[in-house]
Every structure is written in structure tokens, then in C-alpha cells.
C-alpha atoms as a PDB file:
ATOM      1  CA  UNK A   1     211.439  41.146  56.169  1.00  0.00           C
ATOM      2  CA  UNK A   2     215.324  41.632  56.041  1.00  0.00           C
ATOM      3  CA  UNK A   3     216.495  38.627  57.912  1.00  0.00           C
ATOM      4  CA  UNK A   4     220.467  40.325  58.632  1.00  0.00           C
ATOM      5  CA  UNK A   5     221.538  41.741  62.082  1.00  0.00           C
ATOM      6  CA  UNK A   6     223.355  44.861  61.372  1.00  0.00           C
ATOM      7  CA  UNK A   7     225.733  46.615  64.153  1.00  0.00           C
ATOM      8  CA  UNK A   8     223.367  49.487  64.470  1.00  0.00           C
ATOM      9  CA  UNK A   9     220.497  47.124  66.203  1.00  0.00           C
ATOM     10  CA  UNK A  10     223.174  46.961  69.158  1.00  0.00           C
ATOM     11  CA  UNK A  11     223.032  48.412  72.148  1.00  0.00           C
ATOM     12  CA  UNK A  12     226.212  50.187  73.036  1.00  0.00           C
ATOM     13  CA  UNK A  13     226.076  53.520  74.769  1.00  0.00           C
ATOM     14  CA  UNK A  14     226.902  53.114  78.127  1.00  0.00           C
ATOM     15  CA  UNK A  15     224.148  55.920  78.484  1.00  0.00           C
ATOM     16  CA  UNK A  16     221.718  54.638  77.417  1.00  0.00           C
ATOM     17  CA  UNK A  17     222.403  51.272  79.125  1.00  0.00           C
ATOM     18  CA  UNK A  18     222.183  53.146  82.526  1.00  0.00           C
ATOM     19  CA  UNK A  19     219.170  54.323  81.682  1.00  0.00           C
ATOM     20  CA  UNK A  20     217.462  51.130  80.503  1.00  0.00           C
ATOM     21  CA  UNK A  21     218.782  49.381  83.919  1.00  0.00           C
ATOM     22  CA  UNK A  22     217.447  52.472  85.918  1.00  0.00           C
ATOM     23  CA  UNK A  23     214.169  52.969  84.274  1.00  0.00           C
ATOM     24  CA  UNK A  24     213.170  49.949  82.178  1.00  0.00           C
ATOM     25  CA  UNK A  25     210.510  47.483  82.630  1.00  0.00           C
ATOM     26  CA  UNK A  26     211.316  44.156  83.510  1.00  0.00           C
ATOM     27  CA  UNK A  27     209.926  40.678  83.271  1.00  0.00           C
ATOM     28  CA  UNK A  28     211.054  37.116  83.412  1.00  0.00           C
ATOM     29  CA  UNK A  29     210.870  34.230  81.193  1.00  0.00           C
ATOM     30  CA  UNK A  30     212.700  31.129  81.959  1.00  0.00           C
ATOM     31  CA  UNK A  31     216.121  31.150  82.112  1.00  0.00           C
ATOM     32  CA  UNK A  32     215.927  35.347  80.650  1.00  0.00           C
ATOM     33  CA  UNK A  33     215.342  38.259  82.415  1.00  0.00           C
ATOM     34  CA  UNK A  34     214.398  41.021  79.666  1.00  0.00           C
ATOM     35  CA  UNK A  35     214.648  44.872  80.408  1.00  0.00           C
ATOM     36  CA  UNK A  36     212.928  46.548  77.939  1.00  0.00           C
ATOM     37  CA  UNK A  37     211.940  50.726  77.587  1.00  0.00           C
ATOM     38  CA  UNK A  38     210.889  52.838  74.547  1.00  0.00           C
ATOM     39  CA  UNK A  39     212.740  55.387  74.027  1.00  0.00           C
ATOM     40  CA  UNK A  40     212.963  58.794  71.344  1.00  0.00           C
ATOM     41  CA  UNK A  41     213.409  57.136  67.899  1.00  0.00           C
ATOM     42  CA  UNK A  42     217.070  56.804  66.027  1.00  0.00           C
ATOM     43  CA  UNK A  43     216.994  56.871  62.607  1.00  0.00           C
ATOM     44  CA  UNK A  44     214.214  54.585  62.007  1.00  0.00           C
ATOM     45  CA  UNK A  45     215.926  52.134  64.109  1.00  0.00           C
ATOM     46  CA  UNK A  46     212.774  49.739  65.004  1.00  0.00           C
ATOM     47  CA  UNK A  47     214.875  48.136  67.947  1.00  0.00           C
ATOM     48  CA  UNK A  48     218.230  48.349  69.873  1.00  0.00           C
ATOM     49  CA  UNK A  49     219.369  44.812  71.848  1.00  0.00           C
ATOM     50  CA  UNK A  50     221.857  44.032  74.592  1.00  0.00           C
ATOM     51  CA  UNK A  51     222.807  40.456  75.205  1.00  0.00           C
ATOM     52  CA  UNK A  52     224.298  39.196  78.807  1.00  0.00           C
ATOM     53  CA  UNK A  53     225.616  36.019  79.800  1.00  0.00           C
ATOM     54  CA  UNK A  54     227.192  35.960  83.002  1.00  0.00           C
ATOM     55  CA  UNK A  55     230.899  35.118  83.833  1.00  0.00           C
ATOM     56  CA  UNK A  56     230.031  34.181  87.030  1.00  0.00           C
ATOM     57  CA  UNK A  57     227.807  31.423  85.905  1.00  0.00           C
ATOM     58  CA  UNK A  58     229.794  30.154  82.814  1.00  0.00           C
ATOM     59  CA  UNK A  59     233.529  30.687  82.805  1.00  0.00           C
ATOM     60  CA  UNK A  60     234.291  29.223  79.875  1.00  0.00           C
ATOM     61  CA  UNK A  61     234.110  32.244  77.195  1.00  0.00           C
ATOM     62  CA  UNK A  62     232.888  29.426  75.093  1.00  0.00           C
ATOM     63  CA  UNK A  63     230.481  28.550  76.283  1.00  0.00           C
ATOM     64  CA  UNK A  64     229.143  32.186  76.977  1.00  0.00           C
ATOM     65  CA  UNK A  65     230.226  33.238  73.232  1.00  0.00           C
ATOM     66  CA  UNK A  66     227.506  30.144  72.051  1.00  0.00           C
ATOM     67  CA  UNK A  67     224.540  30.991  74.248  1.00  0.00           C
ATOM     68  CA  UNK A  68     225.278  34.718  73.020  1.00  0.00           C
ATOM     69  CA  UNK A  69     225.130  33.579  69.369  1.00  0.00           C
ATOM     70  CA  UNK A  70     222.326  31.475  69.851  1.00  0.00           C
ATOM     71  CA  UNK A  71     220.050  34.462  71.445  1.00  0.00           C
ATOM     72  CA  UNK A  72     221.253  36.325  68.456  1.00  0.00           C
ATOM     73  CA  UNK A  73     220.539  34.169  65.987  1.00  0.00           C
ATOM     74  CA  UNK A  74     216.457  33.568  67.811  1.00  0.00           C
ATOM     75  CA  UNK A  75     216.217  37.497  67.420  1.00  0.00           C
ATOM     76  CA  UNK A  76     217.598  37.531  64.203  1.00  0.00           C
ATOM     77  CA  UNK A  77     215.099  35.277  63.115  1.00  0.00           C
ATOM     78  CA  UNK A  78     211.978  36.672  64.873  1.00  0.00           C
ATOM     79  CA  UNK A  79     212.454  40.289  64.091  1.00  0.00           C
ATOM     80  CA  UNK A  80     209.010  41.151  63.929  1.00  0.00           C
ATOM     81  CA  UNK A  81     208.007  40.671  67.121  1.00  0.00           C
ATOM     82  CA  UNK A  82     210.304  43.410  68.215  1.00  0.00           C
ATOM     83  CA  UNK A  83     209.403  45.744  65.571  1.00  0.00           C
ATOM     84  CA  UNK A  84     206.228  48.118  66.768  1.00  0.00           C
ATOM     85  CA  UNK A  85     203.752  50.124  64.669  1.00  0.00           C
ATOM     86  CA  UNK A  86     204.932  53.648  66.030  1.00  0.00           C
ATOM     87  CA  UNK A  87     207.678  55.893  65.824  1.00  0.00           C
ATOM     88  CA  UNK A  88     209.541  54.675  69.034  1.00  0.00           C
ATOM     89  CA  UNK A  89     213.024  52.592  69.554  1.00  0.00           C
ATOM     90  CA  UNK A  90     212.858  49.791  71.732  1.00  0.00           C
ATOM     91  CA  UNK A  91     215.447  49.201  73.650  1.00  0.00           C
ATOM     92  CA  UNK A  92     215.958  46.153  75.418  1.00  0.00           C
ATOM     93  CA  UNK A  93     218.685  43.532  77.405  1.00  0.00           C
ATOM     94  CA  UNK A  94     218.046  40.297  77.247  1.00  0.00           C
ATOM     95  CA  UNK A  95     219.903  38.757  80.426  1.00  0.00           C
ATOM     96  CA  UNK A  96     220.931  35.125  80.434  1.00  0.00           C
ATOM     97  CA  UNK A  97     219.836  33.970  84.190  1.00  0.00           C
ATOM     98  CA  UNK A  98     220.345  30.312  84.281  1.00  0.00           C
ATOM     99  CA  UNK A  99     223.630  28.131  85.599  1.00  0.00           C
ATOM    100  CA  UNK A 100     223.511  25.406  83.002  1.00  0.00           C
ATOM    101  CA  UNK A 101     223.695  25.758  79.150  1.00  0.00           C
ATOM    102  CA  UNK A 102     220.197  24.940  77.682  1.00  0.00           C
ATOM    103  CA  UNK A 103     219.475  22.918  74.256  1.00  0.00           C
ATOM    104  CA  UNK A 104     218.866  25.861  71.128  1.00  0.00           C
ATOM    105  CA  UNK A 105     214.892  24.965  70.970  1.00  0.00           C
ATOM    106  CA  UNK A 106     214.505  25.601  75.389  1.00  0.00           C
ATOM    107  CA  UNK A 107     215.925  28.858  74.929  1.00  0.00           C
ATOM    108  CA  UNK A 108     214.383  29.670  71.546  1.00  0.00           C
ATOM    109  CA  UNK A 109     211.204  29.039  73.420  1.00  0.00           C
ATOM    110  CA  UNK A 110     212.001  31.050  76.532  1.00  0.00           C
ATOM    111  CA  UNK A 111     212.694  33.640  74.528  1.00  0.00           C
ATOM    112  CA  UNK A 112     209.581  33.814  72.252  1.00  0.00           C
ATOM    113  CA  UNK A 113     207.530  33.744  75.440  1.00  0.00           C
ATOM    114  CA  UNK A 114     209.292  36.762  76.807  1.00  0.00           C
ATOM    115  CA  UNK A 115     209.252  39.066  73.568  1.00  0.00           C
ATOM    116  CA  UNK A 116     205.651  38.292  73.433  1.00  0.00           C
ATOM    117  CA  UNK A 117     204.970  39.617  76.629  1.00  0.00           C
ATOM    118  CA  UNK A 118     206.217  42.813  75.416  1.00  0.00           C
ATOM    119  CA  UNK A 119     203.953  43.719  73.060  1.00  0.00           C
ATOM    120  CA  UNK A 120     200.714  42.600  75.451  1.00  0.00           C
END
């Protein structure tokens, strides 16, 4: 599997952000919340991801910009688990919920446990 992160696996449209916050499914998995919905499918586009760290809880941009890159670079890596079978798009926002800054391999594991909820 391509291991890259292209802009097009973003989540931008403020539409469709509404309508993941309005309508999507949420769960919790220490220190994320994840929103998640399927939606019509874009161009083959397996998933779409938003990523949300908090001002009020880190106001260094920093430290935000790390935890941010670290998520990415977890999702980059485990692309398959986001990737279904069928023809849908999955959107989802992964929201960083925690005060402190975590070490990569806590939030690497957070994160796994969450994306596998997902799918079950």
C-alpha cells in the first residue's frame, strides 16, 4: 500500500465538516474523540481526515503543530485500517481531547484503538 498522504485525503469543505459534526458517529479513545460518517464516494477517495488540537488547551502553536504531525504521521502509516471494502468515503475528525502533550507511542496507541472501533 502507498504509504504518502496526499492533500486530497483532507478534509476541507466547511460543508461537509458541518455535516460530519451534525450527523456523525462518535466514540472516544483516550485522549481522541473521533467523529466518523460514510458518506457518497469522491473519486475513489477511500477516506477524508480532519485533525484538531485545541488552542485552548495548548497555546503554543508548537506544540499543537507536533501533536498534529504526529496523528498524521500514525494515519499515514496505518492506512488500511481506514480503507473499507465498499464504494463509500469515510469521513472522519480525529479531535485531540487531552491538556498535556503525550509521548508518540501513547497516542499511536490511542489512536489504533479508536480506528479499530470503526470498522467493528
Amino acid at each position: 500500500m502507498d504509504h504518502s498522504f496526499p492533500k486530497e485525503l483532507r478534509l476541507t469543505h466547511k460543508k461537509d465538516i458541518d455535516h460530519l459534526f451534525e450527523k456523525g458517529q462518535r466514540l472516544k479513545s483516550h485522549p481522541f474523540v473521533i467523529l466518523y460518517e460514510d458518506i457518497t464516494p469522491k473519486r475513489g477517495i477511500p477516506f477524508k481526515l480532519l485533525i484538531s488540537v485545541p488552542k485552548r488547551n495548548f497555546k503554543r502553536a508548537v506544540d499543537r503543530n507536533y501533536l498534529k504531525r504526529c496523528i498524521r504521521e500514525i494515519v499515514r502509516r496505518n492506512k488500511e485500517l481506514l480503507t473499507k471494502g465498499d464504494d463509500k468515503t469515510l469521513c472522519i475528525a480525529i479531535l485531540y481531547s487531552f491538556k498535556t502533550k503525550l509521548e508518540f507511542s501513547r497516542l499511536e496507541e490511542g489512536l489504533l484503538n479508536g480506528l479499530k472501533k470503526i470498522h467493528s
